[in-house]
PDB file of N, CA and C in Angstrom:
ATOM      1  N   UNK A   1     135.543  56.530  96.473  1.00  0.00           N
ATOM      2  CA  UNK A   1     136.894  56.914  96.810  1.00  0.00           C
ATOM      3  C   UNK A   1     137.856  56.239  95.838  1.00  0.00           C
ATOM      4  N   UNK A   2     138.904  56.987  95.345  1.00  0.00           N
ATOM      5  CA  UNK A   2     140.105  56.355  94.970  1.00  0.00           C
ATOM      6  C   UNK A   2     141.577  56.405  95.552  1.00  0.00           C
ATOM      7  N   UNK A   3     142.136  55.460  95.623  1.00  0.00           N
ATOM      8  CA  UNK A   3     143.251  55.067  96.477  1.00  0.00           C
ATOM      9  C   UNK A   3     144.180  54.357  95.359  1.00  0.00           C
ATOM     10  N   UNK A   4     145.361  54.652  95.609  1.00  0.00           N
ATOM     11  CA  UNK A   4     146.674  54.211  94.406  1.00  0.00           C
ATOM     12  C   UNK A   4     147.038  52.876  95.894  1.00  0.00           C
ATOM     13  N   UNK A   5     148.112  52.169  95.115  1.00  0.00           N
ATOM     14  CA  UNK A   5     148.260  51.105  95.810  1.00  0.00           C
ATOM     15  C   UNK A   5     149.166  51.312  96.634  1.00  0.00           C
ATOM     16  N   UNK A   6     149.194  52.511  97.504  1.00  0.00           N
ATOM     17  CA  UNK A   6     149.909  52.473  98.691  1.00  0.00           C
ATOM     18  C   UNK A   6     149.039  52.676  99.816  1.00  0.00           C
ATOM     19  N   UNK A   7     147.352  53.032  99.361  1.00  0.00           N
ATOM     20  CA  UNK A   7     146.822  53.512  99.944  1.00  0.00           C
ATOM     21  C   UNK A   7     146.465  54.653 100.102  1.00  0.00           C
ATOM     22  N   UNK A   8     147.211  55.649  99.407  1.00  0.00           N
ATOM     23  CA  UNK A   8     147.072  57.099  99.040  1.00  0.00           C
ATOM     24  C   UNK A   8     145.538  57.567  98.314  1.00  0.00           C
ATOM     25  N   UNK A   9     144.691  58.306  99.688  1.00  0.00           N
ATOM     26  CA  UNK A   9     143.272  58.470  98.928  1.00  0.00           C
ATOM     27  C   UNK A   9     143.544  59.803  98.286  1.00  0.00           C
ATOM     28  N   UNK A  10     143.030  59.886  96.609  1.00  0.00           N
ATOM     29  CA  UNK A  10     143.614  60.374  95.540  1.00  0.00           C
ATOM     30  C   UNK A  10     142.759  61.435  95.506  1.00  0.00           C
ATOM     31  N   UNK A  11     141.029  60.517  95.432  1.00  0.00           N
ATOM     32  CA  UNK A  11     140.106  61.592  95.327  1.00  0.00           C
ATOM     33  C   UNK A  11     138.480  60.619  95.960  1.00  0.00           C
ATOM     34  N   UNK A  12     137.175  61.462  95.881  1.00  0.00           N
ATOM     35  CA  UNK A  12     135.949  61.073  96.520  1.00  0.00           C
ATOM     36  C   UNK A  12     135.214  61.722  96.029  1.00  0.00           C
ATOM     37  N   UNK A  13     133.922  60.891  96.004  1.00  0.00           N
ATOM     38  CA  UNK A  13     133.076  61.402  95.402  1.00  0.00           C
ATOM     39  C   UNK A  13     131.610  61.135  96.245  1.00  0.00           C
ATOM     40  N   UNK A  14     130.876  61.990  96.162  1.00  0.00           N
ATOM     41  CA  UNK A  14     129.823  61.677  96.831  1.00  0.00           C
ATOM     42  C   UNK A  14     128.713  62.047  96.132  1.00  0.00           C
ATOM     43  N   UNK A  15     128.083  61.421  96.556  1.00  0.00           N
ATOM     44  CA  UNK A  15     125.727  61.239  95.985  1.00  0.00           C
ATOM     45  C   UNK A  15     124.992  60.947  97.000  1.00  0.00           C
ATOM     46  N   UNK A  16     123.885  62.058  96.852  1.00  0.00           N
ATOM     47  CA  UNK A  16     123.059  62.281  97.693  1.00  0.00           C
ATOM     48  C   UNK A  16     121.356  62.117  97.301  1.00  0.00           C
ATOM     49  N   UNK A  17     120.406  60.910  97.722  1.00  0.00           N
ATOM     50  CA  UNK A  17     119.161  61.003  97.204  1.00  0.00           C
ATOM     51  C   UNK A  17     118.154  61.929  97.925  1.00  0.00           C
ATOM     52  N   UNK A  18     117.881  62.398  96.558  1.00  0.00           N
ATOM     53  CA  UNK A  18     116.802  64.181  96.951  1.00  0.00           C
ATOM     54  C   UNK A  18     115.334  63.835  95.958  1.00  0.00           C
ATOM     55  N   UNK A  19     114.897  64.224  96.431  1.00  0.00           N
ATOM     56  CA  UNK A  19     113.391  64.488  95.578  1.00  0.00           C
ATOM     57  C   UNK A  19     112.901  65.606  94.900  1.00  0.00           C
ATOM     58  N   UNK A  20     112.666  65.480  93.882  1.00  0.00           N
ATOM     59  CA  UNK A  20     112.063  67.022  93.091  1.00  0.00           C
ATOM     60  C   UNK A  20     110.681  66.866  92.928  1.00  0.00           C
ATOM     61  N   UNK A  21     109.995  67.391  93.579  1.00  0.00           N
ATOM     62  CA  UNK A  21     108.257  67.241  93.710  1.00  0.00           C
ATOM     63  C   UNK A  21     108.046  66.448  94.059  1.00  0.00           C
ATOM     64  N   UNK A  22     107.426  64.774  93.366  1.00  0.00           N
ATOM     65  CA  UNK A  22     107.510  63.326  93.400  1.00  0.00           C
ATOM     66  C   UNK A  22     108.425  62.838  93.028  1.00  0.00           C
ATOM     67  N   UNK A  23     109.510  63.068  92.103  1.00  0.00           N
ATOM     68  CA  UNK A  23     110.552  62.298  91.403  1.00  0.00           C
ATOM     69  C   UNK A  23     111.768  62.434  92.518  1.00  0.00           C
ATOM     70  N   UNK A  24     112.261  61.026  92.281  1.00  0.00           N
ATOM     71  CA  UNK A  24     113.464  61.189  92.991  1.00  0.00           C
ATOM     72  C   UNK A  24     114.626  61.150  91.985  1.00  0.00           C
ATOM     73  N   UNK A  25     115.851  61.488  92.572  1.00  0.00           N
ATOM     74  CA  UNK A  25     117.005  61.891  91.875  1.00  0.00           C
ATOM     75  C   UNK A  25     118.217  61.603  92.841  1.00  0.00           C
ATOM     76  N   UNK A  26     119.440  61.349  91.926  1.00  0.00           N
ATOM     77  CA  UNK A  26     120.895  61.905  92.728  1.00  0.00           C
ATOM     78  C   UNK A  26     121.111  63.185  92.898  1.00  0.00           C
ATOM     79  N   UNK A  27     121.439  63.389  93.868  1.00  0.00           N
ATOM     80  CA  UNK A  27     122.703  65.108  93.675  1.00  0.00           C
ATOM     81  C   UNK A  27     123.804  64.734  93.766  1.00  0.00           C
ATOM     82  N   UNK A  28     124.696  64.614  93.126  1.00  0.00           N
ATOM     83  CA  UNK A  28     126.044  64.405  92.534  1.00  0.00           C
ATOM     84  C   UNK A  28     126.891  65.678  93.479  1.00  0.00           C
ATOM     85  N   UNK A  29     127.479  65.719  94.608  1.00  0.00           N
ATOM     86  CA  UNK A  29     128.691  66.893  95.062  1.00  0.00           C
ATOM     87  C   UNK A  29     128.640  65.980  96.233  1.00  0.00           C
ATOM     88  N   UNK A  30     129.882  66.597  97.266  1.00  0.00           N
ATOM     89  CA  UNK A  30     131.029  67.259  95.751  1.00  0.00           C
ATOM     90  C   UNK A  30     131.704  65.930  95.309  1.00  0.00           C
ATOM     91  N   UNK A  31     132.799  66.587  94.721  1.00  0.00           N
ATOM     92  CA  UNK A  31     133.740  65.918  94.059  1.00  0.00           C
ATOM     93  C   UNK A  31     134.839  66.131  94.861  1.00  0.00           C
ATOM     94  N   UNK A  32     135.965  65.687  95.242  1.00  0.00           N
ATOM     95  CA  UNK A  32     137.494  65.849  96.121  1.00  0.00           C
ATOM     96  C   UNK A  32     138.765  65.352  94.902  1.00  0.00           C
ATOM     97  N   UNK A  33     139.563  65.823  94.507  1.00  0.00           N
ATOM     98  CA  UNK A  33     140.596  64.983  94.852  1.00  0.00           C
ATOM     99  C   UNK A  33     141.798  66.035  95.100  1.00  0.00           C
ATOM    100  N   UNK A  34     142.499  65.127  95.491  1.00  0.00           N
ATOM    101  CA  UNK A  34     143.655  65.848  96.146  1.00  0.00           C
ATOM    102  C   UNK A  34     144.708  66.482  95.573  1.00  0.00           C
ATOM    103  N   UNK A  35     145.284  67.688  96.272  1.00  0.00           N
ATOM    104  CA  UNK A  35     145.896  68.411  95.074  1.00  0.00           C
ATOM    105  C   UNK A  35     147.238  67.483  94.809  1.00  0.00           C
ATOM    106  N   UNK A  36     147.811  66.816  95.066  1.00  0.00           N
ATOM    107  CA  UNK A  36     149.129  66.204  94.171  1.00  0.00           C
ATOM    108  C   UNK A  36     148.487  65.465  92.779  1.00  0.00           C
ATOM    109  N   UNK A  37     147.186  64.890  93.071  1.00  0.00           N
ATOM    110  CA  UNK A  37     146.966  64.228  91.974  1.00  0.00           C
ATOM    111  C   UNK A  37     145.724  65.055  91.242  1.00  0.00           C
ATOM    112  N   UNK A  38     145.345  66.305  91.428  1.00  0.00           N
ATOM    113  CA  UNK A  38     144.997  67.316  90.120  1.00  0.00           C
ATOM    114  C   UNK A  38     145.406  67.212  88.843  1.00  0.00           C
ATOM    115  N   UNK A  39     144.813  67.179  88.060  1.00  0.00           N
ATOM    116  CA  UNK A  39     145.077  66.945  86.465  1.00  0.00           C
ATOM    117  C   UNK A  39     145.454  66.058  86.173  1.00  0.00           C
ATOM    118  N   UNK A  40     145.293  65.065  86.735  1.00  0.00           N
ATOM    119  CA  UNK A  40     145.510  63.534  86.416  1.00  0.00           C
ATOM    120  C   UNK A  40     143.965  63.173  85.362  1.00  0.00           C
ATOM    121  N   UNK A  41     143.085  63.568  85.478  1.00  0.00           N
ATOM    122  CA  UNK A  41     141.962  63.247  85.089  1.00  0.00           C
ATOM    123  C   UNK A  41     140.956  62.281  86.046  1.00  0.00           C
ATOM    124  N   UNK A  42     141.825  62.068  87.484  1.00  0.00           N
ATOM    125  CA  UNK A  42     141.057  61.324  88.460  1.00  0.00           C
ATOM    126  C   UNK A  42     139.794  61.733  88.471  1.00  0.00           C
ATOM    127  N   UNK A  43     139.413  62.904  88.975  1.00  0.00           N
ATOM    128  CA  UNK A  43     137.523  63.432  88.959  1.00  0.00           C
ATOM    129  C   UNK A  43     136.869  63.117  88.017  1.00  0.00           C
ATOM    130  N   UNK A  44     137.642  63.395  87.032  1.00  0.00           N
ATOM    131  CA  UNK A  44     136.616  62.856  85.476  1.00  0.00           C
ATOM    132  C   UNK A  44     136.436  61.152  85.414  1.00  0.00           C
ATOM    133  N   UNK A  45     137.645  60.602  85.821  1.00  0.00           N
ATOM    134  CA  UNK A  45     137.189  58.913  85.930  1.00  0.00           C
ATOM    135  C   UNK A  45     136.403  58.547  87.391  1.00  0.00           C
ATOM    136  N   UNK A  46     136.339  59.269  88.485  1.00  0.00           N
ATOM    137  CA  UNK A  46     135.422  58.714  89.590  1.00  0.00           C
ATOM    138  C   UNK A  46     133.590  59.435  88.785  1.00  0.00           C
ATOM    139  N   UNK A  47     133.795  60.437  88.304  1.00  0.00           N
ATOM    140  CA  UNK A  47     132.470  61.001  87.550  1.00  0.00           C
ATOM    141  C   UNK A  47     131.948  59.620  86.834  1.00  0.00           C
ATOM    142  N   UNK A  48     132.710  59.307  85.782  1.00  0.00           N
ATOM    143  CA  UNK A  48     132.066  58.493  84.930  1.00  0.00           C
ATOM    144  C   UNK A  48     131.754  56.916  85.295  1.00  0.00           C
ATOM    145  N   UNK A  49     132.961  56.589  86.329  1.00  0.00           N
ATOM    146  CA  UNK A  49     132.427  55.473  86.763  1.00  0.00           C
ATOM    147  C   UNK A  49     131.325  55.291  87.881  1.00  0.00           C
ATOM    148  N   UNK A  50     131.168  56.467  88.253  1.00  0.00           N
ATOM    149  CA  UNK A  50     129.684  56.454  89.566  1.00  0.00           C
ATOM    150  C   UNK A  50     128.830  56.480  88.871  1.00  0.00           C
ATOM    151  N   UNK A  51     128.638  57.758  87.530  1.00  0.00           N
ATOM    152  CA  UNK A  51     127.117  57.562  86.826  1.00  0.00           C
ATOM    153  C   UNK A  51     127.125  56.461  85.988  1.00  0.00           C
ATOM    154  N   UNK A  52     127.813  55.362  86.193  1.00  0.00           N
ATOM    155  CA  UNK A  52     127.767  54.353  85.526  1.00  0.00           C
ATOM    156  C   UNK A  52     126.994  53.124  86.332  1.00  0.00           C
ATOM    157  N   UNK A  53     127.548  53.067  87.587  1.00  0.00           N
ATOM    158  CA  UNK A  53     127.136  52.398  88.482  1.00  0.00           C
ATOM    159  C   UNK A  53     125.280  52.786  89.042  1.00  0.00           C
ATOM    160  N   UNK A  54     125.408  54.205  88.791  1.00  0.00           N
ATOM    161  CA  UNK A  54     124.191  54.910  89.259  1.00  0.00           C
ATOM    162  C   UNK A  54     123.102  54.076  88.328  1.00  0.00           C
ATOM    163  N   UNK A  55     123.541  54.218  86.968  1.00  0.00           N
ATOM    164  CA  UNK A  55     122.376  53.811  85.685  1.00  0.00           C
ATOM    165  C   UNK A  55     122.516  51.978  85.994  1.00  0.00           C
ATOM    166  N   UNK A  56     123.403  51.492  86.475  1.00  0.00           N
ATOM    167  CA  UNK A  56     122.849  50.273  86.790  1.00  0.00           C
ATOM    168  C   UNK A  56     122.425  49.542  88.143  1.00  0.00           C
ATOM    169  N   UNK A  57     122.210  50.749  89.084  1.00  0.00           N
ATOM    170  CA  UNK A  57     121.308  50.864  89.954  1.00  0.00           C
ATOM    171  C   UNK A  57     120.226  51.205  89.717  1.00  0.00           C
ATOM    172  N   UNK A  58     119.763  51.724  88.433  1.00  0.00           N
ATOM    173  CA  UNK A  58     118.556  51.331  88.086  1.00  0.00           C
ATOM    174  C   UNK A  58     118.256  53.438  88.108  1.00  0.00           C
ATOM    175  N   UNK A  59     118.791  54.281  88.609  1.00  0.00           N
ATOM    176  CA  UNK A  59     118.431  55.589  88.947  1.00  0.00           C
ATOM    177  C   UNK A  59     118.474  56.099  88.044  1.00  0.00           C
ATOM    178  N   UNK A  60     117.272  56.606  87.614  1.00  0.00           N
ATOM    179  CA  UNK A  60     116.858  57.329  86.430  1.00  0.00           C
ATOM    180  C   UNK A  60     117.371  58.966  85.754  1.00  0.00           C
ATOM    181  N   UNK A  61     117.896  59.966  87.207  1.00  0.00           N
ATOM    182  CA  UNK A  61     118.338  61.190  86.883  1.00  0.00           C
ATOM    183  C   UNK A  61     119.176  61.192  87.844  1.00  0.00           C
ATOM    184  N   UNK A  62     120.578  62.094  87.597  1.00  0.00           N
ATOM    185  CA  UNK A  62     121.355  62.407  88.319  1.00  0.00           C
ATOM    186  C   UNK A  62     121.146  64.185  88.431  1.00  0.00           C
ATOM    187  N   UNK A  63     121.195  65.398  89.057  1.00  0.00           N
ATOM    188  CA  UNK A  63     121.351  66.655  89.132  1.00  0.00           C
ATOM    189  C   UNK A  63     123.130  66.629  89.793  1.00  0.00           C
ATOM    190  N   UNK A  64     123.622  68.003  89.775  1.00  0.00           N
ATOM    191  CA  UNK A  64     124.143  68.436  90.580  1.00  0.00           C
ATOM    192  C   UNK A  64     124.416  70.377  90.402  1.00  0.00           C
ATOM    193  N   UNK A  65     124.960  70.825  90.997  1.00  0.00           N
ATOM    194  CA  UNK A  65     125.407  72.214  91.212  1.00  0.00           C
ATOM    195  C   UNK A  65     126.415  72.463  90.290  1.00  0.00           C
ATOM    196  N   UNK A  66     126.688  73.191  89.297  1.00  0.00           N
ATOM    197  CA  UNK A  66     128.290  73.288  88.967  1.00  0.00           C
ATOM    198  C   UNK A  66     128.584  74.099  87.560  1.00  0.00           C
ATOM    199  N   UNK A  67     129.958  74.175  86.629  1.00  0.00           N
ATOM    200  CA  UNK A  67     129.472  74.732  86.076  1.00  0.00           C
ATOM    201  C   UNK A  67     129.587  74.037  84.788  1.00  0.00           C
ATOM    202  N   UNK A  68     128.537  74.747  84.190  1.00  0.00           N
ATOM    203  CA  UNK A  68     127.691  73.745  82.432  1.00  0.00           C
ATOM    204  C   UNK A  68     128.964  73.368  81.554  1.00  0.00           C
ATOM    205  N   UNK A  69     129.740  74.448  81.458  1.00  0.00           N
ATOM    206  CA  UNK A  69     131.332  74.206  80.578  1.00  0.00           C
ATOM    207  C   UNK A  69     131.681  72.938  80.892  1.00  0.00           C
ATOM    208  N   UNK A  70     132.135  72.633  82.293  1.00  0.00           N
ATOM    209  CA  UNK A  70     133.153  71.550  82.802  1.00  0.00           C
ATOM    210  C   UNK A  70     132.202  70.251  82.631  1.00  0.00           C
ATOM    211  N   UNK A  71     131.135  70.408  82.820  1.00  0.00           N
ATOM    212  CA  UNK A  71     130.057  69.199  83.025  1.00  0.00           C
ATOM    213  C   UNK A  71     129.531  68.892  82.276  1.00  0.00           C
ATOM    214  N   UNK A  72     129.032  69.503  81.163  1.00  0.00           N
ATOM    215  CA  UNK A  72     128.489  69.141  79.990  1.00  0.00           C
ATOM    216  C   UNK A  72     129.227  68.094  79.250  1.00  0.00           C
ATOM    217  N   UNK A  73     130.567  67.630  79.540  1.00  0.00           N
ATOM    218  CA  UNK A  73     131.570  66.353  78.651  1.00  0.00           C
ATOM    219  C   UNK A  73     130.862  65.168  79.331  1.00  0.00           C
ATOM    220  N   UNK A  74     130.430  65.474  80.475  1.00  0.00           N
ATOM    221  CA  UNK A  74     129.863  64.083  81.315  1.00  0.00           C
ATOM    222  C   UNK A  74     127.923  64.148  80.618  1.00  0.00           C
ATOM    223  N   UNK A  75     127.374  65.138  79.830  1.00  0.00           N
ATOM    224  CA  UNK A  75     126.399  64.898  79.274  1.00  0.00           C
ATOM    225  C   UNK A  75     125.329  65.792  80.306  1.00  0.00           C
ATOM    226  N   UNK A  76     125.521  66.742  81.353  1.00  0.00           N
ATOM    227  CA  UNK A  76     124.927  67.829  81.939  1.00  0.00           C
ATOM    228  C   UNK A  76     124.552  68.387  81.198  1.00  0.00           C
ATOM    229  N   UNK A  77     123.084  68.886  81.000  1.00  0.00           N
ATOM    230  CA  UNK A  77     122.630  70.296  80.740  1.00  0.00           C
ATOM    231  C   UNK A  77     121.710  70.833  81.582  1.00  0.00           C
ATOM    232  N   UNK A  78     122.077  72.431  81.760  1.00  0.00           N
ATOM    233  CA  UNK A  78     120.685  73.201  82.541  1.00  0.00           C
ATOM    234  C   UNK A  78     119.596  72.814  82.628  1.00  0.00           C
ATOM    235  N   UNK A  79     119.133  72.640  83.881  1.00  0.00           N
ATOM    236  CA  UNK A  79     117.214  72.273  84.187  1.00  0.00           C
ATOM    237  C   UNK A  79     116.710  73.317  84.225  1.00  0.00           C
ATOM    238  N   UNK A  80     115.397  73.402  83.710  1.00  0.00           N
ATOM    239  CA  UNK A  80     115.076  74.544  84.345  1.00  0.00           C
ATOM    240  C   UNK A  80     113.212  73.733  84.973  1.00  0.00           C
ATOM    241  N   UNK A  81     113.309  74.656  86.027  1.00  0.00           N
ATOM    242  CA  UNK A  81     111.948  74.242  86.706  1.00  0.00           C
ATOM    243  C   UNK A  81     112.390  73.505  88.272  1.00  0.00           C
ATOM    244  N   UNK A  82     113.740  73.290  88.047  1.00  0.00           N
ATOM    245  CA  UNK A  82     114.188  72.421  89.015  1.00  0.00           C
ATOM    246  C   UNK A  82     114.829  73.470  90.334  1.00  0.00           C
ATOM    247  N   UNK A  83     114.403  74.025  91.420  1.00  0.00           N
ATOM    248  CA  UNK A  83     115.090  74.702  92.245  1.00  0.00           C
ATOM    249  C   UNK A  83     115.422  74.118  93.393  1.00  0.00           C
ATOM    250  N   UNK A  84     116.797  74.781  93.565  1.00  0.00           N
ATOM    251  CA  UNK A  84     117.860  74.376  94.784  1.00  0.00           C
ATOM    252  C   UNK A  84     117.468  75.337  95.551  1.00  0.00           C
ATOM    253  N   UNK A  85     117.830  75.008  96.566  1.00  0.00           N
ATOM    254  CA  UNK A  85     117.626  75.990  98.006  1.00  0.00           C
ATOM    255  C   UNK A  85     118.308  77.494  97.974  1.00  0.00           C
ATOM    256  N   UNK A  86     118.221  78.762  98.206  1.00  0.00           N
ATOM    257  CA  UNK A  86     118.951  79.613  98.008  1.00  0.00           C
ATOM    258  C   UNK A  86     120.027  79.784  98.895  1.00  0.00           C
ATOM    259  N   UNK A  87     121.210  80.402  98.375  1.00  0.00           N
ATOM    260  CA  UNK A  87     121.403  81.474  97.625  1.00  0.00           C
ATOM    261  C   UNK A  87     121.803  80.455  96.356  1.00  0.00           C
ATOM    262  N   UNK A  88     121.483  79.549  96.105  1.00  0.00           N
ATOM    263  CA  UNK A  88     122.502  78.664  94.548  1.00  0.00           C
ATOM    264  C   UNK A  88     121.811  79.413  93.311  1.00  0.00           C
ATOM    265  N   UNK A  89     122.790  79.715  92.842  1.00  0.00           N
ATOM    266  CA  UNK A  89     122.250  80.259  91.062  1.00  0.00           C
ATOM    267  C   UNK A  89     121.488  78.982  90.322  1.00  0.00           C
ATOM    268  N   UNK A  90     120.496  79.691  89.454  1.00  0.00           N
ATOM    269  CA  UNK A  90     119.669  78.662  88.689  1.00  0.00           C
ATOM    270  C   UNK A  90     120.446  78.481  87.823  1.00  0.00           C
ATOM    271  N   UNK A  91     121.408  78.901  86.967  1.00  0.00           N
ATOM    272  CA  UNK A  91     122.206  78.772  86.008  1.00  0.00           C
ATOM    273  C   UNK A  91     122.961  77.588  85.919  1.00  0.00           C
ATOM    274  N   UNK A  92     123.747  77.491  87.675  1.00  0.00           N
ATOM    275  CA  UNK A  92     124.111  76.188  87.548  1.00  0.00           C
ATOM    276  C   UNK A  92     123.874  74.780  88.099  1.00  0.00           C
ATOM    277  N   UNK A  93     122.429  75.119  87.817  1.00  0.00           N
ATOM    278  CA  UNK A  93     121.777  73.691  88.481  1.00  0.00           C
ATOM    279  C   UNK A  93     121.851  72.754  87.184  1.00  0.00           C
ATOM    280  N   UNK A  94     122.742  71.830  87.463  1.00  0.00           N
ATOM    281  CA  UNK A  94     122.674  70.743  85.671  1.00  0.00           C
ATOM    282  C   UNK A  94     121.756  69.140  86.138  1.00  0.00           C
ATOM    283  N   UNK A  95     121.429  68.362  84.704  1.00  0.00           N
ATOM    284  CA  UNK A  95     120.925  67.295  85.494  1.00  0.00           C
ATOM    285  C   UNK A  95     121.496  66.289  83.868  1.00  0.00           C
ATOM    286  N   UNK A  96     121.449  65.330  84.122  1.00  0.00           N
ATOM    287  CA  UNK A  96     121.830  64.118  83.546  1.00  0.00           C
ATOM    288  C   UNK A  96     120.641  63.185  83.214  1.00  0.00           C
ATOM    289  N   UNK A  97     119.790  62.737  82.304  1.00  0.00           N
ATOM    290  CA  UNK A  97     119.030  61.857  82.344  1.00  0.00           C
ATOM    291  C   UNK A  97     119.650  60.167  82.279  1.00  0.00           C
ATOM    292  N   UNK A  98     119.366  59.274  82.684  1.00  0.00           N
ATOM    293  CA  UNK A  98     120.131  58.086  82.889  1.00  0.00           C
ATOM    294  C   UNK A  98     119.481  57.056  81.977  1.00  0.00           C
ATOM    295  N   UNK A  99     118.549  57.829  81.729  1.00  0.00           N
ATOM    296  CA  UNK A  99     117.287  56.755  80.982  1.00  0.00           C
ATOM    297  C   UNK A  99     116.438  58.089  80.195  1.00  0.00           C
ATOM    298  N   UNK A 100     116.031  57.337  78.647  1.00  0.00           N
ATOM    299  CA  UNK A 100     115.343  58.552  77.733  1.00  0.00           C
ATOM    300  C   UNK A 100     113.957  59.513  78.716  1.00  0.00           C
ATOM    301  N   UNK A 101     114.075  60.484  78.992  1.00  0.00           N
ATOM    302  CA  UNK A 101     113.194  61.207  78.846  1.00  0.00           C
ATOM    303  C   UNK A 101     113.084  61.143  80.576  1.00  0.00           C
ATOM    304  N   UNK A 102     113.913  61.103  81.352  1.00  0.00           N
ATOM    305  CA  UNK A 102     113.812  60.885  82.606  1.00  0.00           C
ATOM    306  C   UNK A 102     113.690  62.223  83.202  1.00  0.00           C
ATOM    307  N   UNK A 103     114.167  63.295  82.705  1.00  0.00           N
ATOM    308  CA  UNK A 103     113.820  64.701  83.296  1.00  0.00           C
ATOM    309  C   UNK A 103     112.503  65.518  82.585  1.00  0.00           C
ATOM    310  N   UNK A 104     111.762  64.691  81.782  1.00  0.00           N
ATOM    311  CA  UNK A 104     110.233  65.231  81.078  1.00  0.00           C
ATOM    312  C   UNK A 104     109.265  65.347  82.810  1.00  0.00           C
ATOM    313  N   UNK A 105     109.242  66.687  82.362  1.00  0.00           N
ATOM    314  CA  UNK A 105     108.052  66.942  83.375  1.00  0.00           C
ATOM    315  C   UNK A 105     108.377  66.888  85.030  1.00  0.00           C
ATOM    316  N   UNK A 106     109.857  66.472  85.245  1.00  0.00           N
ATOM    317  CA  UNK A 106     110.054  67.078  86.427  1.00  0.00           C
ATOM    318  C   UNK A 106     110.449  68.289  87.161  1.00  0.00           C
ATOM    319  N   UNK A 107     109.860  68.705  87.739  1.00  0.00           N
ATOM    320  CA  UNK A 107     109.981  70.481  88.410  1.00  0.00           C
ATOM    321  C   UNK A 107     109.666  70.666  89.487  1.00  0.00           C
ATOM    322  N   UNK A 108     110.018  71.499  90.494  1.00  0.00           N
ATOM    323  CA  UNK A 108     109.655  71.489  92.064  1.00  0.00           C
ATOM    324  C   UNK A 108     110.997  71.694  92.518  1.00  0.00           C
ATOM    325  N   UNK A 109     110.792  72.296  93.886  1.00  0.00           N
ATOM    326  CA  UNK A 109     112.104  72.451  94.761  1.00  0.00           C
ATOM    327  C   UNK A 109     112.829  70.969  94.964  1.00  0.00           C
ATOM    328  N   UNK A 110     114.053  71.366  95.460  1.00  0.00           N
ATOM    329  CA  UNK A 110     115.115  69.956  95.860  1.00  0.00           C
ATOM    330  C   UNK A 110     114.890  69.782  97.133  1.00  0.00           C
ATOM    331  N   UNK A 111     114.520  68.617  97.707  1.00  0.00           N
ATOM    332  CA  UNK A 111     114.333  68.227  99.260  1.00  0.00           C
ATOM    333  C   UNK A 111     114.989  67.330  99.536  1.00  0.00           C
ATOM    334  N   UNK A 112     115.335  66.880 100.932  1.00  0.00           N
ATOM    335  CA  UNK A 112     116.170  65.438 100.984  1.00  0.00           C
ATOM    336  C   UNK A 112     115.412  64.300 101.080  1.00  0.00           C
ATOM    337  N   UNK A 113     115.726  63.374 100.608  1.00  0.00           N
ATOM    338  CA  UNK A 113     115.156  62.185 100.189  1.00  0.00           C
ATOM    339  C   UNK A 113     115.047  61.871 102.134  1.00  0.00           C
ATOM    340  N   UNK A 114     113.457  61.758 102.068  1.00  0.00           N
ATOM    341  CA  UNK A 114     113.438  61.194 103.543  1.00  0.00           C
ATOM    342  C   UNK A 114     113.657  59.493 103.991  1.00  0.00           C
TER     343      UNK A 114
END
């Protein structure tokens, strides 16, 4: 969450641990922030400072839903092999490796991390 110093929550972000076959992962959604503070660049700084925190939690891949244009500045590209539950388009399933080579060889449906 971000909050200006009156207390005003600006925007939120949430992560969710899921499993793809054996590998586990984040799912990154959604994202919030609020419309007075739109185009501030708030989403893009709660983005970068969570997968920041994420990689020094030690979590090797982040995924989320969305689309490749907007996400790809944060270092997203298309998975493929990786399926979300339907109706979600495969197109915009993106994933983030956090560490070299962290999405080699992972594929399988998305489940919730039990």
């Amino acid at each position: 969450m971000a909050r200006d110093e009156g207390g005003f929550l600006g925007g939120a972000i949430r992560y969710w641990p899921v499993r793809i076959g054996r590998a586990q992962a984040l799912l990154l959604g959604p994202v919030a922030v609020h419309p007075t503070a739109q185009g501030e660049g708030l989403g893009a700084a709660l983005i970068r400072d969570t997968l920041e925190r994420a990689r020094l939690l030690e979590w090797g891949r982040v995924m989320l839903v969305g689309d490749e244009p907007y996400y790809s500045r944060f270092g997203f590209s298309r998975l493929t092999g990786v399926e979300m539950p339907p109706p979600t388009n495969p197109e915009r399933v993106l994933g983030l490796a956090l560490r070299p080579n962290a999405w080699a060889g992972v594929a399988g449906q998305v489940t919730r991390h039990a």
